[in-house]
N, C-alpha and C. Protein backbone atom coordinates (compact mmCIF):
# COMPACT_ATOMS: atom_id res chain seq x y z
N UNK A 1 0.85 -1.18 0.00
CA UNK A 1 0.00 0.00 0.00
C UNK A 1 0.90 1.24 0.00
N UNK A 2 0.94 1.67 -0.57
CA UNK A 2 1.58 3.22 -1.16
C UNK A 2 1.11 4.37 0.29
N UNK A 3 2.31 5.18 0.66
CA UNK A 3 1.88 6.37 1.84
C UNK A 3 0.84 6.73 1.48
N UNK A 4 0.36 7.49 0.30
CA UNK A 4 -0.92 8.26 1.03
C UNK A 4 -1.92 7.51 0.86
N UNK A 5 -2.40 5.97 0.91
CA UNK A 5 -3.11 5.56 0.61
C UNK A 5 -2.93 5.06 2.61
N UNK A 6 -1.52 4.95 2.88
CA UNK A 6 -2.15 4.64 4.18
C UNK A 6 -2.41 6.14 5.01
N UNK A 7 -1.91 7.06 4.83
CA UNK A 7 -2.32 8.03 5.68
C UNK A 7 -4.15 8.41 5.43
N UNK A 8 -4.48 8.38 3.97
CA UNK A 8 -6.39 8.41 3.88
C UNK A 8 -6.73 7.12 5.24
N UNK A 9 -6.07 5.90 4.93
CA UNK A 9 -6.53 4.74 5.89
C UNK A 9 -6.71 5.01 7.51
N UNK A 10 -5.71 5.65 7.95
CA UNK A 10 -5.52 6.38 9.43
C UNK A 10 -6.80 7.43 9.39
N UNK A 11 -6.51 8.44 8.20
CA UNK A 11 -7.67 9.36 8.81
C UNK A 11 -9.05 8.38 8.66
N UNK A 12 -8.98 7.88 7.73
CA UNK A 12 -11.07 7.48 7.56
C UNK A 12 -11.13 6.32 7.97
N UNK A 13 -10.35 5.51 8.08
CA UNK A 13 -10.53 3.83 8.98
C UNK A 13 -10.93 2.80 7.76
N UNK A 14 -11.09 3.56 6.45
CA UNK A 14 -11.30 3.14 5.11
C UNK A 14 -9.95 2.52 4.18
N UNK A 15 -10.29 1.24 3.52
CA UNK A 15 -9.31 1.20 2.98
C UNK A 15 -9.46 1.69 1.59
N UNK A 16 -8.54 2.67 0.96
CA UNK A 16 -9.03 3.44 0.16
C UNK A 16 -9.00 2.77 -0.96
N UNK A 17 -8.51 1.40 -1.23
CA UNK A 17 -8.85 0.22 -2.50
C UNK A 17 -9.88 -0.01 -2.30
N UNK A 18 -11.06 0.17 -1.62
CA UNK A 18 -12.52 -0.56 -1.46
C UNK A 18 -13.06 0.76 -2.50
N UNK A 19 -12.48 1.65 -3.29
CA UNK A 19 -13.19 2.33 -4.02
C UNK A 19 -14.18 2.06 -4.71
N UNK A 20 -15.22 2.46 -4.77
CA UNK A 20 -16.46 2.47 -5.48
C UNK A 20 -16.60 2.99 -7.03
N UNK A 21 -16.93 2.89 -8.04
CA UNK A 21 -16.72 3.57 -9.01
C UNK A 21 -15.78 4.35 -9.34
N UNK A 22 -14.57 4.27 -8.95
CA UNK A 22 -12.72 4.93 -9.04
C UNK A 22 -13.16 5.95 -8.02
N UNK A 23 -14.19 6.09 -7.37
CA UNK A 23 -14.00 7.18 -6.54
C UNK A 23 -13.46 7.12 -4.89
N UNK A 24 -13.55 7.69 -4.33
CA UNK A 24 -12.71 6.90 -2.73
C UNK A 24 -13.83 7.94 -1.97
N UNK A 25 -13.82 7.56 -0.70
CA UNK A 25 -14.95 7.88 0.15
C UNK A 25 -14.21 9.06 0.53
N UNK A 26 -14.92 10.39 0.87
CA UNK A 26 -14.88 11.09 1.51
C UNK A 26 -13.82 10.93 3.24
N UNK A 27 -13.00 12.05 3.09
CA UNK A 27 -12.51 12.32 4.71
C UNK A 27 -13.13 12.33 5.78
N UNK A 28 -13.43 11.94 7.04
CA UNK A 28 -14.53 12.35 7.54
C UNK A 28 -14.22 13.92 8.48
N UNK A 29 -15.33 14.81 8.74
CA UNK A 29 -15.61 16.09 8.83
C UNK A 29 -14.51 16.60 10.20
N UNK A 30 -14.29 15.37 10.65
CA UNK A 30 -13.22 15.83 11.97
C UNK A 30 -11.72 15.92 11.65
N UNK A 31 -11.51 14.92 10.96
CA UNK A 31 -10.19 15.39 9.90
C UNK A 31 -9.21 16.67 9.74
N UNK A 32 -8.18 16.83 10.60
CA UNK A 32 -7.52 18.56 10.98
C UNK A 32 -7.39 19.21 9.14
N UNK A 33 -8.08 20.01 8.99
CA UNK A 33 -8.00 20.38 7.56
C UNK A 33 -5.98 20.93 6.74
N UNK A 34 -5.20 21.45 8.00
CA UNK A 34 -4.21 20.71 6.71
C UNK A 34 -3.84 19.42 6.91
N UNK A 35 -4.10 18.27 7.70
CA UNK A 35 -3.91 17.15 7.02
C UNK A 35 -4.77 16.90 5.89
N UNK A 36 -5.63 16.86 6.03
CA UNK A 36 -6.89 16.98 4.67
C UNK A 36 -5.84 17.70 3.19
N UNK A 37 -5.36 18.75 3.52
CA UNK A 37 -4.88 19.33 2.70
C UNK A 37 -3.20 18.28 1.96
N UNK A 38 -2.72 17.66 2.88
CA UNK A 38 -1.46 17.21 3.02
C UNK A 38 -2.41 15.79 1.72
N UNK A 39 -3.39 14.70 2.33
CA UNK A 39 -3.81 13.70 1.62
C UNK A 39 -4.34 14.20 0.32
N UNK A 40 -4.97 15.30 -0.09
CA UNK A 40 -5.69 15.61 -1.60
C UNK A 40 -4.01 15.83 -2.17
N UNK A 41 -3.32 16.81 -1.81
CA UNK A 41 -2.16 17.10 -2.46
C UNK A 41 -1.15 15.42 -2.80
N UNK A 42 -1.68 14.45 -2.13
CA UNK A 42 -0.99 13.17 -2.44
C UNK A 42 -1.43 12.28 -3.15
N UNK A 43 -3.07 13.06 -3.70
CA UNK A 43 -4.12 11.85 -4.21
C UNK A 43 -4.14 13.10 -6.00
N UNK A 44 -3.23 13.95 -5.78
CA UNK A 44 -4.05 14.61 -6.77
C UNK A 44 -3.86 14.20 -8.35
N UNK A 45 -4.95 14.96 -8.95
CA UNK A 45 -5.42 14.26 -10.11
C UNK A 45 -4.41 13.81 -11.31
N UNK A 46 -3.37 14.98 -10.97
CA UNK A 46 -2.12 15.49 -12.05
C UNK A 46 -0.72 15.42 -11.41
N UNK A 47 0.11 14.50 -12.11
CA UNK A 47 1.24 14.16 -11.10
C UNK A 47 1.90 15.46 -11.10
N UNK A 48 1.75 16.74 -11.79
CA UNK A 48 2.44 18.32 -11.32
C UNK A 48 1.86 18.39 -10.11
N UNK A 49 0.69 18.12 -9.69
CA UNK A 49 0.05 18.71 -8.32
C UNK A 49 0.62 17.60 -6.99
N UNK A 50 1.11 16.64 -7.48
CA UNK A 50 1.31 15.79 -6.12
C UNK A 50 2.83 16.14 -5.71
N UNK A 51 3.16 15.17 -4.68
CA UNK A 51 4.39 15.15 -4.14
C UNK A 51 5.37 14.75 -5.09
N UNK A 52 6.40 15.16 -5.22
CA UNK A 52 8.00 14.50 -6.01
C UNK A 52 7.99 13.36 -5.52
N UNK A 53 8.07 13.32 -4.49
CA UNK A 53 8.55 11.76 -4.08
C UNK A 53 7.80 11.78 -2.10
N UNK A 54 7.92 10.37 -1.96
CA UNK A 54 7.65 9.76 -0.65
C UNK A 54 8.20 10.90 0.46
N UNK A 55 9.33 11.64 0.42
CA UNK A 55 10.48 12.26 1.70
C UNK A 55 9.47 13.65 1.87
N UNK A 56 9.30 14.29 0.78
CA UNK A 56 8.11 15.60 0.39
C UNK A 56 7.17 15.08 1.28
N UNK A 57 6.20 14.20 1.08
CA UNK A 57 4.92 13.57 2.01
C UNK A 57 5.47 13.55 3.26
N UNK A 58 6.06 12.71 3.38
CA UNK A 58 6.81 12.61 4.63
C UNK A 58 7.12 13.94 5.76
N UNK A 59 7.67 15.06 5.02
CA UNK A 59 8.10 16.16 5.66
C UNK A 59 6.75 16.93 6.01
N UNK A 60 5.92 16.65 4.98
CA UNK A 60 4.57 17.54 5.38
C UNK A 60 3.84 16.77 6.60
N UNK A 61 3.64 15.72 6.39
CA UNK A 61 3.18 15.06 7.57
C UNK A 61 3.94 15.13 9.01
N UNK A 62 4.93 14.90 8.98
CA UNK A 62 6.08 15.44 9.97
C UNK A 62 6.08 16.95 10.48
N UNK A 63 5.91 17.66 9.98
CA UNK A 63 5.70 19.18 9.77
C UNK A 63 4.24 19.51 10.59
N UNK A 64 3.26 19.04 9.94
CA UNK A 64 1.97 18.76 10.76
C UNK A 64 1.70 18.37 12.06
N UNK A 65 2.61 17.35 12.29
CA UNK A 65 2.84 16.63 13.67
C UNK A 65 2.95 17.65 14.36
N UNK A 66 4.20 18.75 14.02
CA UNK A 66 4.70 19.21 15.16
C UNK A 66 4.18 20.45 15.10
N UNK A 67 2.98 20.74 14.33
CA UNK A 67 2.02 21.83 14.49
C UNK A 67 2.62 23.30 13.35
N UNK A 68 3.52 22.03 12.71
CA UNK A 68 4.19 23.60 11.49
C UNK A 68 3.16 23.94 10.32
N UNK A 69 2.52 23.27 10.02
CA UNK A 69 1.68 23.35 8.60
C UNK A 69 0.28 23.74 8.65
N UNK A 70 0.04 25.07 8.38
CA UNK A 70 -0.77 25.51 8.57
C UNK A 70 -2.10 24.99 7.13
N UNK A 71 -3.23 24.98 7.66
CA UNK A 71 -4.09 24.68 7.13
C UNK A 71 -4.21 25.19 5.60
N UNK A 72 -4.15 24.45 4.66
CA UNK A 72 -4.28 24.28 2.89
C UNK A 72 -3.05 24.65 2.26
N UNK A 73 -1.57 24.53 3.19
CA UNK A 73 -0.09 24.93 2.71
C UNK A 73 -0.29 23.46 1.97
């Protein structure tokens, strides 16, 4: 399973291969919105919009942890 497929898994308790019609379930509403922001930027549609690589994800999530990443960076 690929990082941001397990970090969606942590936030929604969903495994995000149980997709429904290629679509993946919704975050749920308690979800700290820049992590929200950290998983779309890892799911996104156009590989210009996602992460370079795994260490990028990594640092944002890390970054988050320690309360650096402010909501939709």
């Amino acid at each position: 399973m690929a990082q941001w497929q397990q970090v969606r898994r942590l936030l929604s308790g969903l495994d995000p291969r149980d997709a429904r019609d290629g679509k993946y379930t919704d975050l749920p509403q308690s979800a700290p919105p820049a992590l929200v922001a950290v998983v779309k930027k890892a799911m996104a549609p156009l590989p210009a919009d996602r992460y370079v690589n795994a260490r990028q994800l990594a640092g944002d999530v890390e970054s988050w942890l320690k309360g650096r990443l402010a909501p939709g960076e």
